[in-house]
C-alpha atoms as a PDB file:
ATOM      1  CA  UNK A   1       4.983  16.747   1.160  1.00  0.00           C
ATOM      2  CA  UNK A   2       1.300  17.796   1.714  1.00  0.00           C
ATOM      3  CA  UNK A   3       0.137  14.834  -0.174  1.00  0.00           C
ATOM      4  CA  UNK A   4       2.096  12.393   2.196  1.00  0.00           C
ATOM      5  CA  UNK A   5       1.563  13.856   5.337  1.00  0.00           C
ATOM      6  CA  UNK A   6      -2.182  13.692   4.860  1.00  0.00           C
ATOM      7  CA  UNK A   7      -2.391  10.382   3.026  1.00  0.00           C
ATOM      8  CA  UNK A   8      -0.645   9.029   6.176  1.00  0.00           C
ATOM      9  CA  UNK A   9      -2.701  10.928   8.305  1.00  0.00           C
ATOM     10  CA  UNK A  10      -6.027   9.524   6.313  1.00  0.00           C
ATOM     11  CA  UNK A  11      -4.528   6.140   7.194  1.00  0.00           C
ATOM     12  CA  UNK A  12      -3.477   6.332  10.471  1.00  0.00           C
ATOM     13  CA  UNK A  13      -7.491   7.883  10.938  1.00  0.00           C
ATOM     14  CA  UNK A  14      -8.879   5.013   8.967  1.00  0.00           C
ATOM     15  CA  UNK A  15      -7.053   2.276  10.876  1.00  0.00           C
ATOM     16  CA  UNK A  16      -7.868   3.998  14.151  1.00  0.00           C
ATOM     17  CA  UNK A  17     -11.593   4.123  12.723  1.00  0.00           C
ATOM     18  CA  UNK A  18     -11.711   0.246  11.988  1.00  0.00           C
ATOM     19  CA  UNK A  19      -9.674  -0.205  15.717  1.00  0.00           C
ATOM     20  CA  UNK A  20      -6.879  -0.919  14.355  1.00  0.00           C
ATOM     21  CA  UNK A  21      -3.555   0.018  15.747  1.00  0.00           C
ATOM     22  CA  UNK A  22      -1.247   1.247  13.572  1.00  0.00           C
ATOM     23  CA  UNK A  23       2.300   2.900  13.776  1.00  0.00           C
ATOM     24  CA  UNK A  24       3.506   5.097  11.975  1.00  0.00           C
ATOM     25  CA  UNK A  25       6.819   5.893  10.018  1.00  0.00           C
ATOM     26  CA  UNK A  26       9.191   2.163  10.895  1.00  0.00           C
ATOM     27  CA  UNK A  27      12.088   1.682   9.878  1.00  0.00           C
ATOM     28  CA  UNK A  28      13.181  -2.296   9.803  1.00  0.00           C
ATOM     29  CA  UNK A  29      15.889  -4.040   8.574  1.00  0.00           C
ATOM     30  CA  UNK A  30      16.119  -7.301   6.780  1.00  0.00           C
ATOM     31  CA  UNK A  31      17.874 -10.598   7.587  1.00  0.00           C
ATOM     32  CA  UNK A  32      20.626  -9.955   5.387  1.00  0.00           C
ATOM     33  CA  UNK A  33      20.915  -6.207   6.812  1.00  0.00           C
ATOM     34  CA  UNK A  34      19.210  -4.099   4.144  1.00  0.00           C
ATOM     35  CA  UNK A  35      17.263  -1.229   5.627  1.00  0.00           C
ATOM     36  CA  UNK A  36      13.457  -0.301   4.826  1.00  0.00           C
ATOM     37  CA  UNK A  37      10.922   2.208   5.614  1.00  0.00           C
ATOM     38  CA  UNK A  38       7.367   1.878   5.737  1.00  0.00           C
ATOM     39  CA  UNK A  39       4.972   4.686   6.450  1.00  0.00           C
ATOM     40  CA  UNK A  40       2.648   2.766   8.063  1.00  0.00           C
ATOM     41  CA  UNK A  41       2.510  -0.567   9.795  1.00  0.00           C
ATOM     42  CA  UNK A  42       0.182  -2.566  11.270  1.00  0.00           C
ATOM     43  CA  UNK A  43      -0.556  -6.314  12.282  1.00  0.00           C
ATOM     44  CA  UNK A  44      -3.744  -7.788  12.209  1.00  0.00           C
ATOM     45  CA  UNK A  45      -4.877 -12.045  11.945  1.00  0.00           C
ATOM     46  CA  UNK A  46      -1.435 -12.440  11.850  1.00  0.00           C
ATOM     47  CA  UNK A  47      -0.205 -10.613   8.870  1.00  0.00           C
ATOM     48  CA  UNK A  48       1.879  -7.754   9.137  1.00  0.00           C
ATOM     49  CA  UNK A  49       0.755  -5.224   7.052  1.00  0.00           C
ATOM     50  CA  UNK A  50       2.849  -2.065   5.670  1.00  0.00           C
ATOM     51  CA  UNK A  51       1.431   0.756   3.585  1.00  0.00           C
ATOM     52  CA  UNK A  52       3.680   3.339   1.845  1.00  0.00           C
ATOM     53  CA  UNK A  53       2.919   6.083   0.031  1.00  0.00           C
ATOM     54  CA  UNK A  54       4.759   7.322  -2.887  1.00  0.00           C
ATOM     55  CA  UNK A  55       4.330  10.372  -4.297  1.00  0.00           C
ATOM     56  CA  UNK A  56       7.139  10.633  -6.877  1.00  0.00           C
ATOM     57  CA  UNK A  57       7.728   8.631  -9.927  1.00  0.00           C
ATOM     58  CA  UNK A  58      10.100   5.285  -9.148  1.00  0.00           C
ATOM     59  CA  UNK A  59      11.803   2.878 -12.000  1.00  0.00           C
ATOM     60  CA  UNK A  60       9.714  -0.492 -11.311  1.00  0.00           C
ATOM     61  CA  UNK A  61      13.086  -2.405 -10.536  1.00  0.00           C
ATOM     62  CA  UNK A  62      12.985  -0.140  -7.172  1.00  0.00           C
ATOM     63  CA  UNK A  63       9.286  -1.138  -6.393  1.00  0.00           C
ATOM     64  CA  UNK A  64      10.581  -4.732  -7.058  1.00  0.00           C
ATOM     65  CA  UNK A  65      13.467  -4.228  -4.662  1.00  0.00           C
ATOM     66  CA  UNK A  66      11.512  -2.388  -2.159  1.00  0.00           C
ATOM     67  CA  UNK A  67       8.706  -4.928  -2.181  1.00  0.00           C
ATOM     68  CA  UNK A  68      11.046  -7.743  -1.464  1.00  0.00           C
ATOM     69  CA  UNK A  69      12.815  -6.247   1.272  1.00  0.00           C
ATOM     70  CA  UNK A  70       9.200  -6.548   2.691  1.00  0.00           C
ATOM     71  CA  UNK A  71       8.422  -9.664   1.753  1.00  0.00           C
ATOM     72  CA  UNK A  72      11.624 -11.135   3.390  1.00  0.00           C
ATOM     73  CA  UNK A  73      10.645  -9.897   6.667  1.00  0.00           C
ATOM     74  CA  UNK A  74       6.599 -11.515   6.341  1.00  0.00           C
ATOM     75  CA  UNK A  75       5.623  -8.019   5.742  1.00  0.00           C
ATOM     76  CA  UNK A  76       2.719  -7.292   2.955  1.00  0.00           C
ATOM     77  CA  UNK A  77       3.604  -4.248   1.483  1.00  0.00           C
ATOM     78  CA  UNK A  78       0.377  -2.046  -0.706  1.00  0.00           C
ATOM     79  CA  UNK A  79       1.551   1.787  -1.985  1.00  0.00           C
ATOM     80  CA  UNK A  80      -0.513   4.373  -2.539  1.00  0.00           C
ATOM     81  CA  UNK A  81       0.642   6.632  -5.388  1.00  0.00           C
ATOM     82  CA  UNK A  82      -0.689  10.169  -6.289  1.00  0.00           C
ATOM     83  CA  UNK A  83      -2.301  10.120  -9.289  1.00  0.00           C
ATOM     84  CA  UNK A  84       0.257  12.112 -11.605  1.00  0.00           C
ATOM     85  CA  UNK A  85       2.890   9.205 -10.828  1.00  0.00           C
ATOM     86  CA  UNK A  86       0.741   6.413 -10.953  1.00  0.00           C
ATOM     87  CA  UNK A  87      -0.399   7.162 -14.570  1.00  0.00           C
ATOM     88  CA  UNK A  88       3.315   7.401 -15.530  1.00  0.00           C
ATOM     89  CA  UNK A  89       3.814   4.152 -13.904  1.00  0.00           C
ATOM     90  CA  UNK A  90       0.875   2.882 -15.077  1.00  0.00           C
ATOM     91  CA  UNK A  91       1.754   4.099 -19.019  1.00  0.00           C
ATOM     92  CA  UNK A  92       5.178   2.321 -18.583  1.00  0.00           C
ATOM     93  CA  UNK A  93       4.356  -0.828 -16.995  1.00  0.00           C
ATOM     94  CA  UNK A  94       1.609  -3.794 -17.344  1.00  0.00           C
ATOM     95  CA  UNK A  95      -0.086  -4.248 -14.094  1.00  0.00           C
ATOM     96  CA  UNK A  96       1.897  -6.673 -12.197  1.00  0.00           C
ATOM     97  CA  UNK A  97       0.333  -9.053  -9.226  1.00  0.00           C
ATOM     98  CA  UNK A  98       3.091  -9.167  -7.447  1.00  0.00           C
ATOM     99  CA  UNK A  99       2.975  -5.341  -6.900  1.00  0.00           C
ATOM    100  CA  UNK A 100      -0.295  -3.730  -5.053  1.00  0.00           C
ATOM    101  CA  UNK A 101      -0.938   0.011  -6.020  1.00  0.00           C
ATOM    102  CA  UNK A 102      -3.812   1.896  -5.796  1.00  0.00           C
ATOM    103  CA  UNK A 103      -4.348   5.993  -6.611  1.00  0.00           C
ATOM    104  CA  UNK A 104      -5.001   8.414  -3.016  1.00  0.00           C
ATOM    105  CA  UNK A 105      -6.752  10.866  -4.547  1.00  0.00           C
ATOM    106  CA  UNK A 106      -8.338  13.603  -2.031  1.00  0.00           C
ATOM    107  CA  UNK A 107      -9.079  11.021   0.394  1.00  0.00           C
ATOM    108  CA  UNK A 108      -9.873   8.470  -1.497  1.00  0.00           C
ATOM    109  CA  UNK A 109      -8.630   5.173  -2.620  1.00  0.00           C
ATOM    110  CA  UNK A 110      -9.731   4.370  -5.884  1.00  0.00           C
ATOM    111  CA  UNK A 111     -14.096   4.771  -5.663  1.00  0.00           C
ATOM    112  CA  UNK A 112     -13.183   3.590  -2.045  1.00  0.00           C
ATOM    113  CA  UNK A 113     -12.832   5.622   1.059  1.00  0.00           C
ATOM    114  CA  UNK A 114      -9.026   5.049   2.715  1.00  0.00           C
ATOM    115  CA  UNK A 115     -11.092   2.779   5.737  1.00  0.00           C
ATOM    116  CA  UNK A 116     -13.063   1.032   3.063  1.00  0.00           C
ATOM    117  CA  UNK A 117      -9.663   0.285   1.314  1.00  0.00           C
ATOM    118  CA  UNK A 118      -8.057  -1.051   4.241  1.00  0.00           C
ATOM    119  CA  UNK A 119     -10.990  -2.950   5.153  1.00  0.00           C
ATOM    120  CA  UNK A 120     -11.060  -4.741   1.923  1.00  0.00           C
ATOM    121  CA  UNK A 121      -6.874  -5.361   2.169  1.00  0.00           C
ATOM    122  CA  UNK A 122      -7.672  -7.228   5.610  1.00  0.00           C
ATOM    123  CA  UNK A 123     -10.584  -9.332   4.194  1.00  0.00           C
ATOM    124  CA  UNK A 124      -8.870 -10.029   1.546  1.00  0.00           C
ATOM    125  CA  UNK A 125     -11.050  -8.823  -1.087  1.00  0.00           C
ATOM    126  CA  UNK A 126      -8.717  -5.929  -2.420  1.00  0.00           C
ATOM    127  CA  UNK A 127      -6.889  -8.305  -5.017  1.00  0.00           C
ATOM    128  CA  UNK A 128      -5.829  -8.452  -8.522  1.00  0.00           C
ATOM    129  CA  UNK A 129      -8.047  -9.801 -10.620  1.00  0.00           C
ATOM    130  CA  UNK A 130      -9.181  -8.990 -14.533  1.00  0.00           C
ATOM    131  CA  UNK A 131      -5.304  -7.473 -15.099  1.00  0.00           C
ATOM    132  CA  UNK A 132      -5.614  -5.015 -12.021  1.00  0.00           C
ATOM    133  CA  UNK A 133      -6.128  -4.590  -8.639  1.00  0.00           C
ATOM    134  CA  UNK A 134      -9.024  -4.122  -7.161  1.00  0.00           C
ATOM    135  CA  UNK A 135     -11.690  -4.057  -4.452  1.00  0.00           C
ATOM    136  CA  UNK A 136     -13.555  -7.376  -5.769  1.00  0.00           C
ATOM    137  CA  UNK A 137     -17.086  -6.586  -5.273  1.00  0.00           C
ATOM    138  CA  UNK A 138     -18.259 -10.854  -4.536  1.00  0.00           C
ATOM    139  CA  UNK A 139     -16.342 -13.820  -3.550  1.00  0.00           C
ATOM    140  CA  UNK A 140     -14.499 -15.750  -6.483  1.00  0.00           C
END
């Protein structure tokens, strides 16, 4: 639970940092009346924008399900893993566009900071590219 609550804490901060406003913890509900959670939610250029953090292992039909849920209400959905899970996802699963996921590891996304991160999801330059995703580092 430590992991989460500051992972969501380092992205509430980050958002806050980039002036951002952010909330935190929404529940929503989908057109066909399916429930889903995000632990943090913002809007920004007109994207809606939910990040959730996952700290235990999930079967990949659940991401799938969980991402859609998202998707069907215009919501862009990127999870943060710990590392421990993501390596077991990653060991059991090809890297898949359709699904965003990065590692939070002490405050860090990746070799990013958590408001460097963010910055690149709302540029548009966090993206999968070369079989992963990534911060790009130039315009392609």
């Amino acid at each position: 639970m430590k992991w989460h609550r500051e992972g969501k804490a380092g992205v509430l901060a980050a958002l806050a940092k980039l002036g951002i406003e952010a909330r935190e913890d929404v529940d929503g509900v989908t057109p066909n009346g399916t429930k889903w959670k995000a632990d943090v939610l913002f809007a920004i250029h007109e994207r809606n924008i939910a990040i959730v953090l996952q700290r235990s292992y999930q079967h990949l039909r659940e991401f799938r399900r969980r991402q859609e849920r998202f998707a069907e209400c215009g919501i862009e959905c990127f999870w943060l893993f710990r590392d421990v899970p993501f390596v077991t996802f990653s060991n059991t699963t090809a890297p898949l566009s359709e699904l965003p996921v990065s590692i939070l590891n002490e405050g860090r996304v990746q070799s990013a900071s958590v408001a460097e991160w963010l910055s690149a999801i709302v540029d548009g330059s966090f993206r999968f590219y070369d079989g992963r995703w990534a911060i790009a580092l130039r315009a392609e």
